[in-house]
PDB file of N, CA and C in Angstrom:
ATOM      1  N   UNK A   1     105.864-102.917 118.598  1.00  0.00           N
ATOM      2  CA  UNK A   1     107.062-102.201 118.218  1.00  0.00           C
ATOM      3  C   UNK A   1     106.719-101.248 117.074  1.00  0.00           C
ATOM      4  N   UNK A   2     107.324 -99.853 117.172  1.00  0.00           N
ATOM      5  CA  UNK A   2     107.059 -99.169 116.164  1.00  0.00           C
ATOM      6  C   UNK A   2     108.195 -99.473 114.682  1.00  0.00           C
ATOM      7  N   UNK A   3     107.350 -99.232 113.773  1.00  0.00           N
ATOM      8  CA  UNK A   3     108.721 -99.479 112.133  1.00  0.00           C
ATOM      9  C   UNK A   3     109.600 -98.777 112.468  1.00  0.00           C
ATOM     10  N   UNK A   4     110.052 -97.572 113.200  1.00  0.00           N
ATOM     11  CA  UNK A   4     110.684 -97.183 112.865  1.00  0.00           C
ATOM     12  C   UNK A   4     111.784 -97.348 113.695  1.00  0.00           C
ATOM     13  N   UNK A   5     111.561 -98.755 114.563  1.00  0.00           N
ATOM     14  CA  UNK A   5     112.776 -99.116 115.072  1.00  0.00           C
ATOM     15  C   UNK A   5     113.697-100.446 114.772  1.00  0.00           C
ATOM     16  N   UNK A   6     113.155-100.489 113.449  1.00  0.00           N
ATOM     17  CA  UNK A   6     113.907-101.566 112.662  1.00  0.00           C
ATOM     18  C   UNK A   6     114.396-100.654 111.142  1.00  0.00           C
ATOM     19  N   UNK A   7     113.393 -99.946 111.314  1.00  0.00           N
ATOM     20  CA  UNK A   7     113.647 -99.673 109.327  1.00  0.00           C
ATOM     21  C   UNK A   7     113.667 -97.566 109.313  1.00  0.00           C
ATOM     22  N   UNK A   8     114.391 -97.218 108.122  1.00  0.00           N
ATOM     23  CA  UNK A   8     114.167 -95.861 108.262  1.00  0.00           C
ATOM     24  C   UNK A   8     113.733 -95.904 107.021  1.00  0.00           C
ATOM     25  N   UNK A   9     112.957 -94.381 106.075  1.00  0.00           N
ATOM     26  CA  UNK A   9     112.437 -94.109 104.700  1.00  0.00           C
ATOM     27  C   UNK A   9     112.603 -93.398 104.212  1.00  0.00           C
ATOM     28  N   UNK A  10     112.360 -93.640 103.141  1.00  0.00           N
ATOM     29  CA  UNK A  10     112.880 -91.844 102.033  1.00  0.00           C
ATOM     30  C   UNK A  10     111.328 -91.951 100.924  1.00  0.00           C
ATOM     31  N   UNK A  11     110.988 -91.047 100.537  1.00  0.00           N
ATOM     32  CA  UNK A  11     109.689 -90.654  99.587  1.00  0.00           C
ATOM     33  C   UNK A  11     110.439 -89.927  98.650  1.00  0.00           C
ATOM     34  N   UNK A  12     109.416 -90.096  97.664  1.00  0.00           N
ATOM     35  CA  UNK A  12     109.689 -89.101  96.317  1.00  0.00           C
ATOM     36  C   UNK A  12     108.191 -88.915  96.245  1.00  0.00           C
ATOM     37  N   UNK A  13     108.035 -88.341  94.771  1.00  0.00           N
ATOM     38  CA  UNK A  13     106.571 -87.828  94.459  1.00  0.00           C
ATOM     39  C   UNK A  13     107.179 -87.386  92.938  1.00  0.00           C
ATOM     40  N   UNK A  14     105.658 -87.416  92.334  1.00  0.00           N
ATOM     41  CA  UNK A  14     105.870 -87.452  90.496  1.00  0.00           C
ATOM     42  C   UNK A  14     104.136 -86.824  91.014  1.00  0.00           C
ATOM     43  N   UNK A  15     103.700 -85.676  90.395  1.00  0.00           N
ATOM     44  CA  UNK A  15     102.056 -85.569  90.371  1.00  0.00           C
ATOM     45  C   UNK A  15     101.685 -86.012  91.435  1.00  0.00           C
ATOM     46  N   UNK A  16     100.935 -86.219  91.287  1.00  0.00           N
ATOM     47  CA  UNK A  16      99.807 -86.868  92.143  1.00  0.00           C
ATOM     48  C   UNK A  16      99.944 -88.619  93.052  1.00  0.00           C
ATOM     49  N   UNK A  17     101.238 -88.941  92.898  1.00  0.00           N
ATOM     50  CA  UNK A  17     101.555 -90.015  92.830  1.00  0.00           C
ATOM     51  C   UNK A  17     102.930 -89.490  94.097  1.00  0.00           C
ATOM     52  N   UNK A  18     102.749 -90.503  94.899  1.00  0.00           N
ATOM     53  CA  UNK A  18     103.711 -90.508  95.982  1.00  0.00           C
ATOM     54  C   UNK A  18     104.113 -91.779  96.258  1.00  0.00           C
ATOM     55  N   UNK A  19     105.730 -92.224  96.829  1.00  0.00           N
ATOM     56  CA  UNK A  19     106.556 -93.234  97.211  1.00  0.00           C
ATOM     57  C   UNK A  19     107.437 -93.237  98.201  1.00  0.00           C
ATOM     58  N   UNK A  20     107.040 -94.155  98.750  1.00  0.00           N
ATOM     59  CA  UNK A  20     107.297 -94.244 100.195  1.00  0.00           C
ATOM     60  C   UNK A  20     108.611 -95.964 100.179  1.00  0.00           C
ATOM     61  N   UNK A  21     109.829 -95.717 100.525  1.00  0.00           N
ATOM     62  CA  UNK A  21     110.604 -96.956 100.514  1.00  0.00           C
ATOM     63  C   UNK A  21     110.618 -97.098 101.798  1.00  0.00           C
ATOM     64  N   UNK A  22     110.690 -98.202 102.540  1.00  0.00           N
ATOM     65  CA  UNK A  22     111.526 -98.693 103.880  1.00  0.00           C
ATOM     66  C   UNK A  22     112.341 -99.742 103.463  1.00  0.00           C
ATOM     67  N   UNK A  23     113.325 -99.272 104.631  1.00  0.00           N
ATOM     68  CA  UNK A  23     114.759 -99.949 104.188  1.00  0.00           C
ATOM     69  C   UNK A  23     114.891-100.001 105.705  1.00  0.00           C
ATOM     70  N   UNK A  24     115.086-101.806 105.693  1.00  0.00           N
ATOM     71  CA  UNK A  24     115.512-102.317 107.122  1.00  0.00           C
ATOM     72  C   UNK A  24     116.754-102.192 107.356  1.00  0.00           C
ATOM     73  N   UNK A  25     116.751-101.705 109.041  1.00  0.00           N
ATOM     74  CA  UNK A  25     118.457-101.303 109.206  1.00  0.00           C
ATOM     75  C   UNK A  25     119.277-102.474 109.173  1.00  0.00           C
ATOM     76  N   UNK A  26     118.569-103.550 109.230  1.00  0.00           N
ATOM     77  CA  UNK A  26     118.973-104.909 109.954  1.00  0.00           C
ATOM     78  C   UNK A  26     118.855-106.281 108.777  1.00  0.00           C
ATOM     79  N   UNK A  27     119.441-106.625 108.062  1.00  0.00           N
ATOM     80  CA  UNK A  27     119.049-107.845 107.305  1.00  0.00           C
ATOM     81  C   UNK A  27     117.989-108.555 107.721  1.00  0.00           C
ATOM     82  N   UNK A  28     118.566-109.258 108.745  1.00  0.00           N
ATOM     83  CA  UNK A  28     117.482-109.791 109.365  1.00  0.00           C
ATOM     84  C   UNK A  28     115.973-109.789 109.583  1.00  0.00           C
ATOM     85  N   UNK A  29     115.783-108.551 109.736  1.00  0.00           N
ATOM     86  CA  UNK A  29     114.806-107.758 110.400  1.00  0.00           C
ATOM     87  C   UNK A  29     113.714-108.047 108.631  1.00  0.00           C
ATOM     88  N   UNK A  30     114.285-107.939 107.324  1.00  0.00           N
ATOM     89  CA  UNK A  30     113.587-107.879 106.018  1.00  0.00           C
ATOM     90  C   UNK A  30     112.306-108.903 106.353  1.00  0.00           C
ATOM     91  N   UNK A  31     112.239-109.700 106.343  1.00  0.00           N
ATOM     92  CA  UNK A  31     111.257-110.232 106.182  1.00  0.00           C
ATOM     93  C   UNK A  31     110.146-110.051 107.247  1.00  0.00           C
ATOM     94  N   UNK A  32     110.544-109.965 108.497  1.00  0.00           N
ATOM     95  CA  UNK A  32     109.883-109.465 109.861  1.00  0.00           C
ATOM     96  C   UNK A  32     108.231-108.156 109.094  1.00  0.00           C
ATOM     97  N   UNK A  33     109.423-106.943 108.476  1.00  0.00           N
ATOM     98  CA  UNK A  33     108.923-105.915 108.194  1.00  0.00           C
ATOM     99  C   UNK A  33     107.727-106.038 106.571  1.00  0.00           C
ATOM    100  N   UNK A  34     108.754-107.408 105.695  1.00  0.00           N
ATOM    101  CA  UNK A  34     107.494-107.720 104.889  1.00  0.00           C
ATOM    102  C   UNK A  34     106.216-108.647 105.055  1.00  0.00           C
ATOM    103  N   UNK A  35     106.656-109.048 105.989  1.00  0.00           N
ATOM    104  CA  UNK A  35     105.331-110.014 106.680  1.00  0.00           C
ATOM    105  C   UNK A  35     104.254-108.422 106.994  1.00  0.00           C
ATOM    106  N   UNK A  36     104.745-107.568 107.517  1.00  0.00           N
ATOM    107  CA  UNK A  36     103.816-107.066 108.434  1.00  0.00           C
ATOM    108  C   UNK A  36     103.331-105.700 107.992  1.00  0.00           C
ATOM    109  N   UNK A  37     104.236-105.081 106.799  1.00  0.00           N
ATOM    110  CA  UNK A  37     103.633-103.964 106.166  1.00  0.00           C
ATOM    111  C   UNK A  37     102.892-104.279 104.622  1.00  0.00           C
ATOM    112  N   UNK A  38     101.822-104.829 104.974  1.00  0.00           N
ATOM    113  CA  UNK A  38     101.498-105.020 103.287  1.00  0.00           C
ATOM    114  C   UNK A  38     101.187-103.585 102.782  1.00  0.00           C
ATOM    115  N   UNK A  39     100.429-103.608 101.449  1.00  0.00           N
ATOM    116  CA  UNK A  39      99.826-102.609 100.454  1.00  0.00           C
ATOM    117  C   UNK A  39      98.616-102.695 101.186  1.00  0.00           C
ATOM    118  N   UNK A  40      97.551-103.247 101.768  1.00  0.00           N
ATOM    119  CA  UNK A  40      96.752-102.628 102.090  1.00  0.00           C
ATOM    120  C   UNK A  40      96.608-102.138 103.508  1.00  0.00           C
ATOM    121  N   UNK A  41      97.670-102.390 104.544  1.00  0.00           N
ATOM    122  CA  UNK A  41      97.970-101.722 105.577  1.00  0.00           C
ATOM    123  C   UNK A  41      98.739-100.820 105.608  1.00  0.00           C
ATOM    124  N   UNK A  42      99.470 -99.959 104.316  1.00  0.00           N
ATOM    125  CA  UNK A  42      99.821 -98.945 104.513  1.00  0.00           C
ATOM    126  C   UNK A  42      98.514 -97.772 103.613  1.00  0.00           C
ATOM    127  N   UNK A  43      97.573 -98.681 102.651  1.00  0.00           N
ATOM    128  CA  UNK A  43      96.469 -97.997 102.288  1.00  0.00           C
ATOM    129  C   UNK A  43      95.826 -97.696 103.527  1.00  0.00           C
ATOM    130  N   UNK A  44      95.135 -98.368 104.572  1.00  0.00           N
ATOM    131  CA  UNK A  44      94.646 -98.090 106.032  1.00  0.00           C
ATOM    132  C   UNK A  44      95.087 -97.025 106.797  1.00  0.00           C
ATOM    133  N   UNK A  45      96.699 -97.448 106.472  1.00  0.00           N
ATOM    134  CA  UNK A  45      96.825 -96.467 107.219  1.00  0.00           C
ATOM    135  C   UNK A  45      97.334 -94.780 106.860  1.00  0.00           C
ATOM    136  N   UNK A  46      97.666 -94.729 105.545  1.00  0.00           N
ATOM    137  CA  UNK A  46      96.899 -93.048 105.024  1.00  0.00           C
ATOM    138  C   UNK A  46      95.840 -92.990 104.046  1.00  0.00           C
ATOM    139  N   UNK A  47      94.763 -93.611 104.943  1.00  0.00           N
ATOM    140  CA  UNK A  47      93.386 -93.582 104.540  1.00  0.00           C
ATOM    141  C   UNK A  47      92.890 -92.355 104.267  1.00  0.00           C
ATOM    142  N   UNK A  48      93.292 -91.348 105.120  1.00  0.00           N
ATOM    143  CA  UNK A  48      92.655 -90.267 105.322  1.00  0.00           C
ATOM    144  C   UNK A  48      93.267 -89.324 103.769  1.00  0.00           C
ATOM    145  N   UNK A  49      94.309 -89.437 103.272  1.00  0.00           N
ATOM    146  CA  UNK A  49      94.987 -89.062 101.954  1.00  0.00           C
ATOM    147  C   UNK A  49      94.930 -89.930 100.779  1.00  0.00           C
ATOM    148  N   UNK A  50      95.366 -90.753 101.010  1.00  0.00           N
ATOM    149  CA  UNK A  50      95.616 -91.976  99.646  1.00  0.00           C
ATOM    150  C   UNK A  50      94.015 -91.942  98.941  1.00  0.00           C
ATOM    151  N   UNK A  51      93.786 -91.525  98.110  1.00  0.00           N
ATOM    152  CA  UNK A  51      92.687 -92.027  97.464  1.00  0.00           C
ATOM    153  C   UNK A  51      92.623 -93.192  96.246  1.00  0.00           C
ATOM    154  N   UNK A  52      93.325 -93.614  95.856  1.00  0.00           N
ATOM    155  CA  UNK A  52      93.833 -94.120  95.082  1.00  0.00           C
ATOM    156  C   UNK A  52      94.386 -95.598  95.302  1.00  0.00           C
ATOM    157  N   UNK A  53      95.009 -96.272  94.555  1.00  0.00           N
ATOM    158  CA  UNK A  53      95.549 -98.031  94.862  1.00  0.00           C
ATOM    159  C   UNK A  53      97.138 -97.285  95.631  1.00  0.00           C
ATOM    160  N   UNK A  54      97.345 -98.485  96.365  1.00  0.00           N
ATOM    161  CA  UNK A  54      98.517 -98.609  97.035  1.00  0.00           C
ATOM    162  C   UNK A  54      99.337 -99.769  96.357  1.00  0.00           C
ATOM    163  N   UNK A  55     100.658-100.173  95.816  1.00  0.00           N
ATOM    164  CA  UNK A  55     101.233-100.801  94.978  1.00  0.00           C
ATOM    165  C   UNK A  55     102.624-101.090  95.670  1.00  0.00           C
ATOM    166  N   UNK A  56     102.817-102.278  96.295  1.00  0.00           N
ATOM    167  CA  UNK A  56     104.302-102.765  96.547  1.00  0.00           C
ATOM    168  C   UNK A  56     104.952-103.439  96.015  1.00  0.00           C
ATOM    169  N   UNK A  57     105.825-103.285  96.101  1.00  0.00           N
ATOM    170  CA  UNK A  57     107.279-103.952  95.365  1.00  0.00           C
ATOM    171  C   UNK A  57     108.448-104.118  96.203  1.00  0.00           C
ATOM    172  N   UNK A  58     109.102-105.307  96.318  1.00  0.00           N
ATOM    173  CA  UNK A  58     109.754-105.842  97.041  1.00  0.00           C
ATOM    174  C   UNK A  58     111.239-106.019  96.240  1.00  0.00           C
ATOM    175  N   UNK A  59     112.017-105.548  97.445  1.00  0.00           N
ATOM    176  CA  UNK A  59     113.863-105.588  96.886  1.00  0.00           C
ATOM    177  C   UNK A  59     114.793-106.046  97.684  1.00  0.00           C
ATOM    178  N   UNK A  60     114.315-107.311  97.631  1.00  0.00           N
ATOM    179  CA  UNK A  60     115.108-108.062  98.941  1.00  0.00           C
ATOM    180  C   UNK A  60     116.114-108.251  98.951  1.00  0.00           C
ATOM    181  N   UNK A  61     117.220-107.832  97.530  1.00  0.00           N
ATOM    182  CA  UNK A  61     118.561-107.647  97.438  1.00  0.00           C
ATOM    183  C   UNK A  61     119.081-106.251  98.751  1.00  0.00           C
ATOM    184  N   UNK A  62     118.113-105.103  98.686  1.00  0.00           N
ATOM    185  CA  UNK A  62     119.097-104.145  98.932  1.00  0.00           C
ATOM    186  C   UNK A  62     117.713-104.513 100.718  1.00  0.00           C
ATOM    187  N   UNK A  63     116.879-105.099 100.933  1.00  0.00           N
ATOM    188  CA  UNK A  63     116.331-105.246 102.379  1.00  0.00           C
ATOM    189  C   UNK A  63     115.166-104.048 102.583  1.00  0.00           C
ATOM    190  N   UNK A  64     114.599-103.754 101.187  1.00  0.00           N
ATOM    191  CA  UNK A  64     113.242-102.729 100.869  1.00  0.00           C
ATOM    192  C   UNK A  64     112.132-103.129 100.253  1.00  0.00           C
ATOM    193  N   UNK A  65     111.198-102.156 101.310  1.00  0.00           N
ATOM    194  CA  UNK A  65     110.237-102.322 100.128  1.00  0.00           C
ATOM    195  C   UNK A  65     109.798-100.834  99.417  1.00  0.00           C
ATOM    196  N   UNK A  66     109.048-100.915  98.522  1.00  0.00           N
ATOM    197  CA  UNK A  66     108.274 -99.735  97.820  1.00  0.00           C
ATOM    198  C   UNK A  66     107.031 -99.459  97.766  1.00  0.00           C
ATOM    199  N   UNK A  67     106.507 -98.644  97.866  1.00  0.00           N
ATOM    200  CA  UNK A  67     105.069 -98.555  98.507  1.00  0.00           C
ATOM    201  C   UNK A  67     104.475 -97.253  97.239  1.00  0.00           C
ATOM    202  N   UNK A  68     103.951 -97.242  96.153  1.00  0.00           N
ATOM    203  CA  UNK A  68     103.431 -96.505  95.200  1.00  0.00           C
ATOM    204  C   UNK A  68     102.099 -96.204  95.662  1.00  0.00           C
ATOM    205  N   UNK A  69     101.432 -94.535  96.299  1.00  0.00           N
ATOM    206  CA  UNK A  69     100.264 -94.533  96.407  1.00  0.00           C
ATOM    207  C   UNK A  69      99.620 -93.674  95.355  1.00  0.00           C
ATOM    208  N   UNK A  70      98.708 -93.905  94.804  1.00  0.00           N
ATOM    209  CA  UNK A  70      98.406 -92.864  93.416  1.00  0.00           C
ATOM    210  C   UNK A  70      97.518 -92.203  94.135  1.00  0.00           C
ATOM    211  N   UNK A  71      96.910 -90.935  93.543  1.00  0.00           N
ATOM    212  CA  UNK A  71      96.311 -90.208  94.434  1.00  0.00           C
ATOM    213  C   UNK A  71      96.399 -89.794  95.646  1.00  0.00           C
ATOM    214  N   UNK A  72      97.643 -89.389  96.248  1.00  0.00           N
ATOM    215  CA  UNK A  72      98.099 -89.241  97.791  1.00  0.00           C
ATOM    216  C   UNK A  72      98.528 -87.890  97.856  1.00  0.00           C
ATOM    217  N   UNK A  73      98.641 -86.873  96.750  1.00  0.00           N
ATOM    218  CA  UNK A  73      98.833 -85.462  97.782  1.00  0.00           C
ATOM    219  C   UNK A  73      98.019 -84.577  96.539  1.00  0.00           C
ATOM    220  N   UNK A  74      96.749 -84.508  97.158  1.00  0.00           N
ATOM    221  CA  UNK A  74      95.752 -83.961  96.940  1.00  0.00           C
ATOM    222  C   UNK A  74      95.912 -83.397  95.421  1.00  0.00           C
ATOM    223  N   UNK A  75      96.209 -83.784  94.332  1.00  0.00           N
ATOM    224  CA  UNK A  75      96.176 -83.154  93.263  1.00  0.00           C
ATOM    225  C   UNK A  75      97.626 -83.201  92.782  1.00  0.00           C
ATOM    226  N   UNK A  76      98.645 -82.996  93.551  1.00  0.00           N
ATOM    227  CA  UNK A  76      99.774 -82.941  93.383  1.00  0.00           C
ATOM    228  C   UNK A  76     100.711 -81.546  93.667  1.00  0.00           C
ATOM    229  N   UNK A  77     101.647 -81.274  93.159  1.00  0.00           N
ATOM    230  CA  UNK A  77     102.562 -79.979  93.965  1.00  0.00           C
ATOM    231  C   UNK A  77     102.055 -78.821  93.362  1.00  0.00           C
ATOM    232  N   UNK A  78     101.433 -78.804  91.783  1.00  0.00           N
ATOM    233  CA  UNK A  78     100.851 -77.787  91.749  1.00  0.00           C
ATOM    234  C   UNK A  78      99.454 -77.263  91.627  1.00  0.00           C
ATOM    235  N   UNK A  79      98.552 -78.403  92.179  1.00  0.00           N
ATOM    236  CA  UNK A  79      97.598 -77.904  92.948  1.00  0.00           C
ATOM    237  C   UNK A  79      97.482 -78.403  94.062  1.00  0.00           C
ATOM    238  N   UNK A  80      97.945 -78.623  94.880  1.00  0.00           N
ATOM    239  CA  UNK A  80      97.800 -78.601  96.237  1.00  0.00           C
ATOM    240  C   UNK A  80      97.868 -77.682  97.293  1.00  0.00           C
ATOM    241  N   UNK A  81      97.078 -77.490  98.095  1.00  0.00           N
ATOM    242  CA  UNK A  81      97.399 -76.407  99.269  1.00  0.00           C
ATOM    243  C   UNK A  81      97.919 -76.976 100.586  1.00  0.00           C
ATOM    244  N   UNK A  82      98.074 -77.889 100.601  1.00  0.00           N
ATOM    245  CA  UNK A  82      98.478 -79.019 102.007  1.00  0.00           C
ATOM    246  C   UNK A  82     100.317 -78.368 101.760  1.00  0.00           C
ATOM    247  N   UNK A  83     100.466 -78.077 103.221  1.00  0.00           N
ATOM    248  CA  UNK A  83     101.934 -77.593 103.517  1.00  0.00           C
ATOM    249  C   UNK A  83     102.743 -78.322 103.540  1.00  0.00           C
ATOM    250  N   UNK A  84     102.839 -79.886 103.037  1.00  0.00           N
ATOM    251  CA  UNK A  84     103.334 -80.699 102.844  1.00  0.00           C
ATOM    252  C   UNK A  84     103.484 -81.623 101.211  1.00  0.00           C
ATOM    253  N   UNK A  85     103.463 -80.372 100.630  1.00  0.00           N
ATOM    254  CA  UNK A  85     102.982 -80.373  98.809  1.00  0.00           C
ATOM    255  C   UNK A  85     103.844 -81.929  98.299  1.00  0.00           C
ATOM    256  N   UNK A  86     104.603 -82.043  98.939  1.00  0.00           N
ATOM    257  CA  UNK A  86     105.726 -83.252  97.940  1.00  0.00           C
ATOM    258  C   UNK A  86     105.617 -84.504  99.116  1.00  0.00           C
ATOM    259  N   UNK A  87     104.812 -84.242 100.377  1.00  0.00           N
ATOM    260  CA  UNK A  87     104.514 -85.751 100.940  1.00  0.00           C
ATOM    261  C   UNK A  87     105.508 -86.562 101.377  1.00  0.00           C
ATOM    262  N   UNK A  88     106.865 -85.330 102.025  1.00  0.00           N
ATOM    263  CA  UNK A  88     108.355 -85.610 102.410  1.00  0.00           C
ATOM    264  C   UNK A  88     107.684 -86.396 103.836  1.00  0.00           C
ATOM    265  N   UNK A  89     106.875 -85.695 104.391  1.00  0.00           N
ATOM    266  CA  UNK A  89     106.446 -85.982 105.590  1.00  0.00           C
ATOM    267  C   UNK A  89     105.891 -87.262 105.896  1.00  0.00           C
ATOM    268  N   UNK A  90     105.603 -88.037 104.810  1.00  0.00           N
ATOM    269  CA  UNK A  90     104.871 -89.095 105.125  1.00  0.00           C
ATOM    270  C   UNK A  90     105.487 -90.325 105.305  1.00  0.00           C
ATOM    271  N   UNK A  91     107.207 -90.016 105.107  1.00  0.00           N
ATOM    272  CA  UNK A  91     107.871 -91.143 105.638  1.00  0.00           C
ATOM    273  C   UNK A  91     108.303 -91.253 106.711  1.00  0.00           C
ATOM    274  N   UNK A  92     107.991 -89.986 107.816  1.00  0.00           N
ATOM    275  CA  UNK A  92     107.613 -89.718 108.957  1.00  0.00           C
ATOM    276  C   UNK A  92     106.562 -90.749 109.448  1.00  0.00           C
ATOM    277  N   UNK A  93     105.809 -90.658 109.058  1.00  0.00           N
ATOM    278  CA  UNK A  93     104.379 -90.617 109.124  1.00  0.00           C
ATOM    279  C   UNK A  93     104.289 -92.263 109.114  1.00  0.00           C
ATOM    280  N   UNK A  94     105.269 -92.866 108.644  1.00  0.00           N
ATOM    281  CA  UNK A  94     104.711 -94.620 108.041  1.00  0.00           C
ATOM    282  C   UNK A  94     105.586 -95.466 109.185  1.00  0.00           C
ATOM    283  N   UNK A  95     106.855 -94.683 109.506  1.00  0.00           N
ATOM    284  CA  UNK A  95     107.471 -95.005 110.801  1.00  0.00           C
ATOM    285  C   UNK A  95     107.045 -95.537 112.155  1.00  0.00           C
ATOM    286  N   UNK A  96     105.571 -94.503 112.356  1.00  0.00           N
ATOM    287  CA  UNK A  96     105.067 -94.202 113.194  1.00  0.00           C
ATOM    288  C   UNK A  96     104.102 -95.601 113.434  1.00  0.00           C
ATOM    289  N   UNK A  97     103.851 -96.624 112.330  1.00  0.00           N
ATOM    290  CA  UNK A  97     103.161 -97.666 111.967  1.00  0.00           C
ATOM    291  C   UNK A  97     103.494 -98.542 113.519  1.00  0.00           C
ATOM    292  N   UNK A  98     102.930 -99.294 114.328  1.00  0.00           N
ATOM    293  CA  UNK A  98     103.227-100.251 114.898  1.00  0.00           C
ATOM    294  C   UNK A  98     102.789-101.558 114.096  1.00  0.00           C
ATOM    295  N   UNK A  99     104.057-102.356 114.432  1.00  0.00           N
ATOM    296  CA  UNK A  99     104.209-104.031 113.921  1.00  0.00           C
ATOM    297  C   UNK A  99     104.235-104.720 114.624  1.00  0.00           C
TER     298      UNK A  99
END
């Protein structure tokens, strides 16, 4: 099953530093999605960007987690040349995860 048929995401970005939340549509579904997305399977899986530690945090009040990658958009918004400077895209991108 892909994440993104339990959970949807929203990102921010500070520098060089990008955040990625999923938020299960489903109560239920919370723990399903923290069993199966750790910090180092979402490091794996933007291997190809993340240079840096991957850092989760869990909010099982509101059915999220938080995913802090340091080093994830190449320098950050103002040096970056990647057309995706603020890394909106990558909560696209984490959806796409099969669990």
């Amino acid at each position: 099953m892909k994440l993104r048929e339990i959970a949807h995401s929203r990102t921010g970005d500070k520098g060089n530093t990008s955040n990625i939340s999923l938020i299960a549509y489903r109560a239920e579904d919370f723990e399903k999605i923290k069993a199966a997305v750790t910090a180092e399977k979402v490091k794996a899986w933007f291997a190809d960007i993340v240079t840096g530690d991957v850092v989760r945090y869990e909010l099982p009040a509101i059915g999220a987690l938080n995913f802090v990658m340091y080093g994830a958009l190449g320098g950050g918004v103002t040096r970056s040349l990647a057309l995706d400077m603020h890394g909106k895209g990558l909560s696209a991108a984490i959806l796409d995860m099969d669990i």
